[in-house]
Protein backbone atom coordinates (compact mmCIF):
# COMPACT_ATOMS: atom_id res chain seq x y z
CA UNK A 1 17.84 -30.82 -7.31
CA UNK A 2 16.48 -28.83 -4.18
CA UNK A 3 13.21 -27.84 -2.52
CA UNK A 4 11.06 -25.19 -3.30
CA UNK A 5 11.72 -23.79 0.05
CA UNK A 6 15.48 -23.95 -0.09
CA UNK A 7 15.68 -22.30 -3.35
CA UNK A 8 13.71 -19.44 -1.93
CA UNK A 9 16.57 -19.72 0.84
CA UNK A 10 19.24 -19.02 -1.50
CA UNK A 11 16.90 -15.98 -3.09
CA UNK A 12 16.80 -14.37 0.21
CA UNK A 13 20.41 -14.81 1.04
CA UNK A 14 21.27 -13.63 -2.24
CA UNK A 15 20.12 -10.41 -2.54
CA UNK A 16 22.45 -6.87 -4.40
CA UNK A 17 21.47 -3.09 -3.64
CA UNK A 18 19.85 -1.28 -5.71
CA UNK A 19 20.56 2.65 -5.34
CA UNK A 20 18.01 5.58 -4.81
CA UNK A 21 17.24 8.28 -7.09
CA UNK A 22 15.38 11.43 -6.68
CA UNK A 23 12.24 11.87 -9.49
CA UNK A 24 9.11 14.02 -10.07
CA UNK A 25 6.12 12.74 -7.61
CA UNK A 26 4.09 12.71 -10.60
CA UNK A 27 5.85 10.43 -12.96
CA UNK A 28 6.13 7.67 -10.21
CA UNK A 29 3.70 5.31 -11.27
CA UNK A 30 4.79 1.80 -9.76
CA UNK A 31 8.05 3.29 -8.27
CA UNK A 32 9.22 1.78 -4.85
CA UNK A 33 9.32 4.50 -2.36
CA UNK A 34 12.77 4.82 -0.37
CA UNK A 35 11.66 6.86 2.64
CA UNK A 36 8.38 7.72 4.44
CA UNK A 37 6.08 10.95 2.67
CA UNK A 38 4.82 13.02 5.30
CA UNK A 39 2.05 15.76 4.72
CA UNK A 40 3.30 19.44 4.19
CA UNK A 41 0.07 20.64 5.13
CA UNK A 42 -3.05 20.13 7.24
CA UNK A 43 -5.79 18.95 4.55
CA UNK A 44 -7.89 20.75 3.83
CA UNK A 45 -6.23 23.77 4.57
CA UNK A 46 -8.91 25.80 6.02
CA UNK A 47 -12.45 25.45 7.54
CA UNK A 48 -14.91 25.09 4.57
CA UNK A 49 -18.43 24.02 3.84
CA UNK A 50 -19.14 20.63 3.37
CA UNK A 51 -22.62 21.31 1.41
CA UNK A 52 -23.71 24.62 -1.15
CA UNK A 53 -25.76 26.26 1.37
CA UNK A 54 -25.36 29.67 3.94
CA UNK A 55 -23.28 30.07 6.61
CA UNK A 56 -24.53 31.71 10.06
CA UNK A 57 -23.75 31.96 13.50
CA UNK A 58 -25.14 29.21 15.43
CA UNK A 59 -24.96 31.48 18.57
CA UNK A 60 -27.81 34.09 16.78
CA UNK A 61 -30.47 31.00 16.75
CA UNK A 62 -30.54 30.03 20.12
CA UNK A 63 -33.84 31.42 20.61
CA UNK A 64 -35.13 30.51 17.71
CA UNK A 65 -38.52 28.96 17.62
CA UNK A 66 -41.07 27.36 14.92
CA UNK A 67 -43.32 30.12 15.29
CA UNK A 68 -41.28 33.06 15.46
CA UNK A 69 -38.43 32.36 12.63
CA UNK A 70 -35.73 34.72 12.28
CA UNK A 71 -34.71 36.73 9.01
CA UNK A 72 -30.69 36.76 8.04
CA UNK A 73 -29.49 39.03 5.88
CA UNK A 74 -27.54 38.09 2.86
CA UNK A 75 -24.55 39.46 2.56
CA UNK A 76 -22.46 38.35 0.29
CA UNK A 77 -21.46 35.39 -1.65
CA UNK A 78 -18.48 32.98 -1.46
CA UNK A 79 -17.15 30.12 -4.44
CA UNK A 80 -14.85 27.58 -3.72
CA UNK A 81 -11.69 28.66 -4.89
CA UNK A 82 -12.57 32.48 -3.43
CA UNK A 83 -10.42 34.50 -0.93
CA UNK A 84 -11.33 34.66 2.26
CA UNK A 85 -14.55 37.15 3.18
CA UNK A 86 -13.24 40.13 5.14
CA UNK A 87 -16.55 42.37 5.43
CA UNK A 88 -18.05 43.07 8.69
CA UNK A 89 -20.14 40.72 10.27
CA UNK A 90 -23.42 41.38 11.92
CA UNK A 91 -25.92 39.19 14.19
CA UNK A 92 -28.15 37.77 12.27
CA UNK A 93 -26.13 37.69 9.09
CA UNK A 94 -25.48 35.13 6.52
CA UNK A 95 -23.45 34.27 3.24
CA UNK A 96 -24.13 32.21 0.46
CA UNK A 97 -21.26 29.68 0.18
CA UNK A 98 -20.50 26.91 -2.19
CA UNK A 99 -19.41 23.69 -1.63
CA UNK A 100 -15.05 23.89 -0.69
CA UNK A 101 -15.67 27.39 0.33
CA UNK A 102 -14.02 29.17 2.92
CA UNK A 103 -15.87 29.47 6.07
CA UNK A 104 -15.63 33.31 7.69
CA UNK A 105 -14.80 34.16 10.41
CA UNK A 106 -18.06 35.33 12.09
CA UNK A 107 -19.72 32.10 11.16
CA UNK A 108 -19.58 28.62 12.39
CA UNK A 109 -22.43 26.19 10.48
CA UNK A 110 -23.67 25.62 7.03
CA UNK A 111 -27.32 25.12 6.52
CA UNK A 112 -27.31 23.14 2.98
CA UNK A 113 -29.30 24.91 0.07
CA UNK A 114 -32.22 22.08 -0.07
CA UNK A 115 -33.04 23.30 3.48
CA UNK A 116 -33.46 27.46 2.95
CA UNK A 117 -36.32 29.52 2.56
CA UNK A 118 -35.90 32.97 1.05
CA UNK A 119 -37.60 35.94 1.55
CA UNK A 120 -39.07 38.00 -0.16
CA UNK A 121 -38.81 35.10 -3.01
CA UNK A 122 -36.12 33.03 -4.53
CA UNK A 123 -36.31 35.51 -7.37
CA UNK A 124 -35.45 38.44 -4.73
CA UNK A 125 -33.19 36.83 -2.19
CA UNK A 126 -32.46 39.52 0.48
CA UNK A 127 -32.91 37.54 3.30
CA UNK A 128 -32.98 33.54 4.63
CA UNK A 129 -36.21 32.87 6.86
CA UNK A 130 -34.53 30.20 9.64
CA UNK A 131 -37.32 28.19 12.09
CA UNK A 132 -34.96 26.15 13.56
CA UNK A 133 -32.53 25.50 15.61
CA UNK A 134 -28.55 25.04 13.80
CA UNK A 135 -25.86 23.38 15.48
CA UNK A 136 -22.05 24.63 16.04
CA UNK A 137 -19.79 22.76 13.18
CA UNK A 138 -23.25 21.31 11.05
CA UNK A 139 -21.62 20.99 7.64
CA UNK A 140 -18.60 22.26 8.29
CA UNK A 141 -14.90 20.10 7.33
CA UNK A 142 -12.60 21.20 9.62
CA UNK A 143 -9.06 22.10 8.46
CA UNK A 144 -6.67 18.98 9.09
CA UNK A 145 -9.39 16.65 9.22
CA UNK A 146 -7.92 14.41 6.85
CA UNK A 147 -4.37 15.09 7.08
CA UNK A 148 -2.14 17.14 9.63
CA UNK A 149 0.91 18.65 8.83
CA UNK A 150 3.43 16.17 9.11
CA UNK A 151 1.52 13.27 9.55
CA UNK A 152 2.51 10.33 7.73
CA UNK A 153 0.80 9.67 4.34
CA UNK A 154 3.09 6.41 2.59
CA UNK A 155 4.76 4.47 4.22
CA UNK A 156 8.53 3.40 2.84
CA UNK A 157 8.52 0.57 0.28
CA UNK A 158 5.23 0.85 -0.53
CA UNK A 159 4.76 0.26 -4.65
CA UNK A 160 3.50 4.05 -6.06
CA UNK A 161 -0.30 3.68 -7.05
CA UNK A 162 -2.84 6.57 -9.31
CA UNK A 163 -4.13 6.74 -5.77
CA UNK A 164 -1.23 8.04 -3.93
CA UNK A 165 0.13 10.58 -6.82
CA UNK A 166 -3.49 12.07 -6.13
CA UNK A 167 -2.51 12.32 -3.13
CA UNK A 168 0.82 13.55 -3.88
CA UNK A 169 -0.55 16.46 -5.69
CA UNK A 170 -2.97 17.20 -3.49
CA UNK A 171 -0.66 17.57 -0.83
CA UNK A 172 1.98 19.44 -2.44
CA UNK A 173 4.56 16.69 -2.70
CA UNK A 174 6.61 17.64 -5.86
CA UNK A 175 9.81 15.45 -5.26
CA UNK A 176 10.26 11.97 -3.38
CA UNK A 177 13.31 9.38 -3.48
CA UNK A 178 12.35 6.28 -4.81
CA UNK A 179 14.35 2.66 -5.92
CA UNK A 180 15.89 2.87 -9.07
CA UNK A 181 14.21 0.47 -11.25
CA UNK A 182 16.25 -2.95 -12.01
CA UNK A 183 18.19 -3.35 -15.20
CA UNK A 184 17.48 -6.75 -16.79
CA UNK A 185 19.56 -7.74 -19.63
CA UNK A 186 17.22 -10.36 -21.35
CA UNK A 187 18.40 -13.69 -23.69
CA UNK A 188 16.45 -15.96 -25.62
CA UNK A 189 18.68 -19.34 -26.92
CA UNK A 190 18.57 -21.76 -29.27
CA UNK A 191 19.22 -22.08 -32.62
CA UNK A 192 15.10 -21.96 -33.17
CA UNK A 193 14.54 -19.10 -31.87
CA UNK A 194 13.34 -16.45 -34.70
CA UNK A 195 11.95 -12.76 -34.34
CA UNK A 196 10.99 -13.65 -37.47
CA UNK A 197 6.81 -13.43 -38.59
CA UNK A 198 6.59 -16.12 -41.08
CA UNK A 199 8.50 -19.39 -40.01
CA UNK A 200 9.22 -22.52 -41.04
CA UNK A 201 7.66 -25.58 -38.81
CA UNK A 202 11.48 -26.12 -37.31
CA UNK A 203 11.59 -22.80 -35.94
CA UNK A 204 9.95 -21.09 -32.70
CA UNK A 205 8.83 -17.50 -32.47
CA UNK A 206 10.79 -15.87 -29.80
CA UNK A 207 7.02 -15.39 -27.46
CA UNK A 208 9.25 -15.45 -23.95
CA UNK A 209 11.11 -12.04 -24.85
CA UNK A 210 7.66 -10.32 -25.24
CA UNK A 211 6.06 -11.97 -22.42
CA UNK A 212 8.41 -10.75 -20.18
CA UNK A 213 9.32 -7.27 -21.78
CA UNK A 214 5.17 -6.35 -21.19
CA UNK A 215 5.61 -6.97 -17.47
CA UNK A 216 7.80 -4.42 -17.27
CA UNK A 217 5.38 -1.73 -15.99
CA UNK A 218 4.28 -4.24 -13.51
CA UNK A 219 6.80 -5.71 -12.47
CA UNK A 220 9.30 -2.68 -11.53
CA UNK A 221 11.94 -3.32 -13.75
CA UNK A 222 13.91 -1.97 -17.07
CA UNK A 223 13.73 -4.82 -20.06
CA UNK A 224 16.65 -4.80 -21.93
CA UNK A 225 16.15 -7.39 -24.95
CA UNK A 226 19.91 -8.95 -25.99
CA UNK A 227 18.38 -10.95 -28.46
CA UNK A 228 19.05 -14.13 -29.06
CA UNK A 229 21.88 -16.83 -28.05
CA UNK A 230 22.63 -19.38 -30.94
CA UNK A 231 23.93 -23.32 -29.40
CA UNK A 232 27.55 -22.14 -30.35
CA UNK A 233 27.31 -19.03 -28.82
CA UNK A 234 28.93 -19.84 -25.03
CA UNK A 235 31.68 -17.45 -25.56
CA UNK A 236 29.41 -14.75 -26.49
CA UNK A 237 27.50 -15.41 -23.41
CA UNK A 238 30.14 -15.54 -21.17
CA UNK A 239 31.70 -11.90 -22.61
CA UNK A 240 27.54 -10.82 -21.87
CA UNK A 241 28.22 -11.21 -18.31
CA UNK A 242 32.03 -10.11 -18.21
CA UNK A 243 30.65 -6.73 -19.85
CA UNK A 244 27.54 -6.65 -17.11
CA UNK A 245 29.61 -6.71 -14.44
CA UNK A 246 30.96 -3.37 -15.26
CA UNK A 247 27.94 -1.89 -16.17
CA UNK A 248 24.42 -1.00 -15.01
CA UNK A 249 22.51 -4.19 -15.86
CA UNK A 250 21.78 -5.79 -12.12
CA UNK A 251 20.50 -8.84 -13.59
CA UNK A 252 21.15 -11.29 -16.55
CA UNK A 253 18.23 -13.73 -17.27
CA UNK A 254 18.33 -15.97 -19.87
CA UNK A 255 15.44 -18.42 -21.44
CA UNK A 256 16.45 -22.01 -22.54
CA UNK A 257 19.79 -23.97 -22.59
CA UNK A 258 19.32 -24.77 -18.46
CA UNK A 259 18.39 -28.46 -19.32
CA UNK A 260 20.88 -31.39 -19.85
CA UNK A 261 20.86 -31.60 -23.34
CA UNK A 262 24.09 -31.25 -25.52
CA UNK A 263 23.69 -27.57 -26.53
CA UNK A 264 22.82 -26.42 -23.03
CA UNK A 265 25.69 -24.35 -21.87
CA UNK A 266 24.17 -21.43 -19.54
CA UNK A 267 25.06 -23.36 -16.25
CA UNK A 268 28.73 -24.47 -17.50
CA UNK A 269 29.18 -20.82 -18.43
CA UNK A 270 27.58 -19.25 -15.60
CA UNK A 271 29.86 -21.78 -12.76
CA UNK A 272 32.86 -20.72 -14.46
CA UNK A 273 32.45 -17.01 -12.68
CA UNK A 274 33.18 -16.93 -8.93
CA UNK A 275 29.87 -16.97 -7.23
CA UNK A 276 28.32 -16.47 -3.48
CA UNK A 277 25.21 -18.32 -4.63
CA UNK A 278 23.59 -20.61 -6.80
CA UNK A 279 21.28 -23.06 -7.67
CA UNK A 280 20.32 -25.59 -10.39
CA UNK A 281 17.11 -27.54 -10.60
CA UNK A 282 13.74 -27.22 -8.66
CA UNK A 283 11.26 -29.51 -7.38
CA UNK A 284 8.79 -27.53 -9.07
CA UNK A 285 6.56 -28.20 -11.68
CA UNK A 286 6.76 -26.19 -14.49
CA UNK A 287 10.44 -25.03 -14.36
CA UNK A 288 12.30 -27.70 -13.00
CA UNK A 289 15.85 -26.61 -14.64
CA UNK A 290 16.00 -23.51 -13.30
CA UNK A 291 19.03 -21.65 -12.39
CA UNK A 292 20.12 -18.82 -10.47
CA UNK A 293 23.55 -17.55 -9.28
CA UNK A 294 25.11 -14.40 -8.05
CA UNK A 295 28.35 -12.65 -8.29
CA UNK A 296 31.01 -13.14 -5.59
CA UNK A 297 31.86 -9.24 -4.34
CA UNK A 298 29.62 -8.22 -7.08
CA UNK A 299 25.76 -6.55 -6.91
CA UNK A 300 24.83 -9.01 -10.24
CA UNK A 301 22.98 -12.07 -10.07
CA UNK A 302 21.86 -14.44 -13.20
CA UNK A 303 18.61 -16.16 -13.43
CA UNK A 304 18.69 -18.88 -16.09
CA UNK A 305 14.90 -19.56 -17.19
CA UNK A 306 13.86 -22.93 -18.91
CA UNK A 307 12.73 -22.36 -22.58
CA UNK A 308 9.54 -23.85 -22.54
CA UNK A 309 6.64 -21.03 -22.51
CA UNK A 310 4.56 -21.86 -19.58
CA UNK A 311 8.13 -23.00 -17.63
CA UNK A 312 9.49 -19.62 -18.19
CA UNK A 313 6.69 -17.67 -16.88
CA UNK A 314 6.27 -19.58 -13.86
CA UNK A 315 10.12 -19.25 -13.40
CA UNK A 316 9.54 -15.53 -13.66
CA UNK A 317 6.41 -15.20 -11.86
CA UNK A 318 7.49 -17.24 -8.71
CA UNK A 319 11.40 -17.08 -8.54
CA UNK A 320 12.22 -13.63 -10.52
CA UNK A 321 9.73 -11.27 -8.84
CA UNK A 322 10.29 -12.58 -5.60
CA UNK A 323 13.68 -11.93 -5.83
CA UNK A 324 12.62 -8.44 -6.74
CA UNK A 325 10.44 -7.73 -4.03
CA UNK A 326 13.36 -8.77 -1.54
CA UNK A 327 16.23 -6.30 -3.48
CA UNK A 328 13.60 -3.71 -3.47
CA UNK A 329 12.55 -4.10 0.46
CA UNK A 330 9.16 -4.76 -0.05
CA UNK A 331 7.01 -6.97 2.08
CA UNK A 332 6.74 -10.78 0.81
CA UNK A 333 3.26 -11.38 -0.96
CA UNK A 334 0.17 -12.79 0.91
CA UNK A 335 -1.46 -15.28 -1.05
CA UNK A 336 -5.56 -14.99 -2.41
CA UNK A 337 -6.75 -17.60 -0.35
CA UNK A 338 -9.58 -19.42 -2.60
CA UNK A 339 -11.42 -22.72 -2.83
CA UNK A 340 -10.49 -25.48 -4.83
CA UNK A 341 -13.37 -26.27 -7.89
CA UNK A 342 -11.94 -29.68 -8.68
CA UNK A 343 -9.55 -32.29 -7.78
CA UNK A 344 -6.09 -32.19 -8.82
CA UNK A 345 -3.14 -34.49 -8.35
CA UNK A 346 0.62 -34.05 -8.62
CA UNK A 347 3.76 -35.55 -7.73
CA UNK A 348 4.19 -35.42 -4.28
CA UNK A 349 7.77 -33.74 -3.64
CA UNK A 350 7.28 -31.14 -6.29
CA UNK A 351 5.80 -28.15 -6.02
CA UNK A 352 3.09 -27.46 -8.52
CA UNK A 353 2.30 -23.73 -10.36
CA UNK A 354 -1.30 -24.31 -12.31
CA UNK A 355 -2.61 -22.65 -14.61
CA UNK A 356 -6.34 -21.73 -12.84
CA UNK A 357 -9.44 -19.42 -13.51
CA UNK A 358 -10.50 -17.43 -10.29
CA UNK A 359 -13.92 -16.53 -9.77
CA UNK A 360 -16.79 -15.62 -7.19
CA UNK A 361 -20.23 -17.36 -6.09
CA UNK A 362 -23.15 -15.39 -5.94
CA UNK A 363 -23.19 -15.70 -2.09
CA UNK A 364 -19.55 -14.56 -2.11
CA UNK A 365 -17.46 -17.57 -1.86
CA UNK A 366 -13.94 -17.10 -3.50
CA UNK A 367 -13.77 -19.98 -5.62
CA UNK A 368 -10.68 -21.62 -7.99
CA UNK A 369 -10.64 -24.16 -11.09
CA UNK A 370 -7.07 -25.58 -12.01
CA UNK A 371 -7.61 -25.83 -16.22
CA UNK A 372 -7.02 -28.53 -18.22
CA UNK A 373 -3.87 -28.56 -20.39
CA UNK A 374 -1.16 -27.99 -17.62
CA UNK A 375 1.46 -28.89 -19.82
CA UNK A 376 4.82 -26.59 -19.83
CA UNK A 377 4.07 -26.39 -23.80
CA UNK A 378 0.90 -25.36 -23.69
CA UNK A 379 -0.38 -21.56 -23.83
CA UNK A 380 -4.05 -22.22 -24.17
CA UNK A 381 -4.96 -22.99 -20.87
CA UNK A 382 -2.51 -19.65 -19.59
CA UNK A 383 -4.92 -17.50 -22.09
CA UNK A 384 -8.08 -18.79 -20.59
CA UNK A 385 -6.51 -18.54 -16.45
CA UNK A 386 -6.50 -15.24 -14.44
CA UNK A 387 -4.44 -17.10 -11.81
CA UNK A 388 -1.63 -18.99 -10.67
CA UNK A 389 -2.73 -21.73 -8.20
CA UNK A 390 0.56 -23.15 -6.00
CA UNK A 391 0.14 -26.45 -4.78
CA UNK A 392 2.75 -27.64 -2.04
CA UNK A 393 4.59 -30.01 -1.67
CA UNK A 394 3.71 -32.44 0.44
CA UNK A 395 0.75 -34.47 -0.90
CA UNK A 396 -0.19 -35.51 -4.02
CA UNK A 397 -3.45 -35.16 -4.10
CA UNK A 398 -5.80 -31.97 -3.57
CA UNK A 399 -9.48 -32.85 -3.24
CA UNK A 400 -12.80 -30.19 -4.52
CA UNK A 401 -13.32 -27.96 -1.39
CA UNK A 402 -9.86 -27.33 -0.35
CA UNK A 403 -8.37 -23.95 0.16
CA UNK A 404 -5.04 -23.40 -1.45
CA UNK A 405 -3.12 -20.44 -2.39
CA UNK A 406 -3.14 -18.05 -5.70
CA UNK A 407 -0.65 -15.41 -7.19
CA UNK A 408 -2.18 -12.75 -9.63
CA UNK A 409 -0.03 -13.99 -13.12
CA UNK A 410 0.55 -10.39 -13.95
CA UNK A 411 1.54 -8.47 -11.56
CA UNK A 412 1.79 -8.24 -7.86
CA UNK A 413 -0.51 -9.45 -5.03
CA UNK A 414 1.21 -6.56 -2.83
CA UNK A 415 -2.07 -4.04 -3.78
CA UNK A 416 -3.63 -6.46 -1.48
CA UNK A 417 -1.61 -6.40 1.76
């Protein structure tokens, strides 16, 4: 058995390519990006108004006094969306303009439509009556003022968000080169193990597959469900992983038969294959059993998952993802930092992954409760948690007040970096 940190050693040391592919900007949702996105445009393209109003020359009210206003002429109108207005332009002239509007050239403020006074009426608008004095650029977003051409928008690596195809389309960027997503080729085992509805008490519905096939949207991977293993079944497993390594499944991870018991065969199988890598058995709590091995001269690796529910999400949530994040290039998650609701203890050289609600004070404080029922059996207290708290190694005991660590069970803490 190793440490926590070693394991994550190994992980890092560990790590296949995954190739780039070329897709549609707009279908990229939770895509790893492969190369900076730069603007192809300044944004917003052109001068416009900020504010439905009139545009004027700020030069023609420089004299411009309380008692002795100045009439401008309406000329014309402009819509957002319009071309550009080519007529003549005239001192003491002015436009109606809605908001996103092109500014003409010829004028240089906006004077919002809350703030105008029409003569003769508002019925008959001919002219605007203005008493005082406008200044250059009032109103006015300047073209480039939120992007330049060319300046960067995304950085590399960065996980694809709603937020950034807006920006995508906004900016014109049809096409950008992101990670292919990893193919996971996924096992359940055990002669239990039914996909079955109605079961006898000596089976066990097969809940790990379809925990981990609905992460796959957040998670950044392809689920590939194998089905299940049967205890006699080591020579099937071992032709699963001959046929992977010629194909395009990058990783093999299996749930169950990782223990010592007499039908466990996934580490037997998986050390008869020449490997660069591997370990077997955690100081963690849950998970202990868990595997993990890579392919000599080969860009495969195996994760072998213990079978117990809460075991093999924990597994998943704080060995498998990890690993993805490295073989993906993205930046190693920074922990919600929260404080600790009630005392917990644990065994001191294991690391402990609890099942915890998150939630805020009135005044603000970030605040954490680690749930009763922490057993590796038990799925009650994962329903009612938001959060993984990880407890170090270390100490045994963590005392009410403490700040420790949490990982979002779900998906990623990378939205928060």
């Amino acid at each position: 058995m190793i440490s926590y940190q070693n394991s994550k050693k190994i992980l890092s040391n560990a790590i296949i390519r995954i190739q780039d592919e070329n897709i549609k900007s707009m279908n990229s949702l939770n895509r790893v990006l492969s190369e900076n996105i730069y603007s192809k445009m300044n944004y917003p393209s052109a001068n416009n108004a900020a504010f439905d109003g009139y545009a004027i020359n700020s030069k023609d009210i420089k004299q411009i006094k309380k008692r002795f206003p100045q009439h401008f002429k309406i000329i014309g109108s402009l819509s957002a969306g319009a071309k550009p207005f080519k007529k003549k332009i005239d001192k003491f002239n002015a436009v109606e303009i809605m908001t996103g509007g092109i500014i003409p050239k010829g004028f240089d403020a906006i004077i919002p439509i809350e703030q105008i006074k029409f003569y003769p009426n508002k019925n008959k608008k001919k002219y605007i009556i203005i008493d005082k004095k406008v200044k250059k650029n009032d109103h006015v977003r300047f073209a480039g003022s939120d992007y330049k051409k060319n300046e960067l928008v995304i950085k590399k690596n960065t996980i694809i968000q709603p937020n950034h195809i807006l920006a995508f389309k906004t900016l014109g960027i049809k096409n950008i080169k992101v990670k292919k997503k990893i193919n996971i080729l996924f096992f359940s085992t055990g002669n239990e193990i039914s996909n079955k509805d109605n079961i006898p008490d000596w089976k066990v519905r097969s809940s790990n597959s379809q925990y981990i096939r609905n992460l796959d949207k957040n998670f950044l991977f392809n689920f590939i469900d194998g089905g299940i293993l049967k205890d006699h079944h080591q020579k099937l497993y071992k032709s699963k992983i001959n046929r992977m390594l010629n194909s395009n499944i990058n990783i093999i991870i299996t749930s169950g038969a990782v223990s010592a018991g007499k039908f466990d065969y996934i580490p037997s199988v998986v050390r008869s294959f020449q490997l660069s890598n591997y370990f077997k058995s955690v100081a963690i709590r849950p998970g202990k059993p868990i595997l993990f091995a890579k392919i000599k001269n080969k860009q495969k690796a195996i994760f072998g998952l213990p079978g117990n529910p809460m075991s093999s999400a924990a597994c998943f949530r704080f060995f498998v993802y990890p690993y993805f994040e490295k073989i993906l290039g993205l930046s190693a998650e920074k922990p919600i930092k929260a404080i600790l609701k009630n005392t917990f203890n644990k065994k001191k050289n294991f690391v402990r992954f609890a099942k915890s609600k998150l939630n805020t004070t009135k005044n603000g404080r970030i605040e954490v409760e680690i749930l009763r029922g922490q057993e590796s059996f038990r799925i009650k207290s994962f329903v009612k948690s938001n959060i993984w708290a990880l407890l170090p190694a270390g100490k045994s005991k963590f005392k009410k007040g403490e700040i420790i660590d949490c990982f979002l069970p779900n998906h990623s803490n990378q939205s928060l970096l």
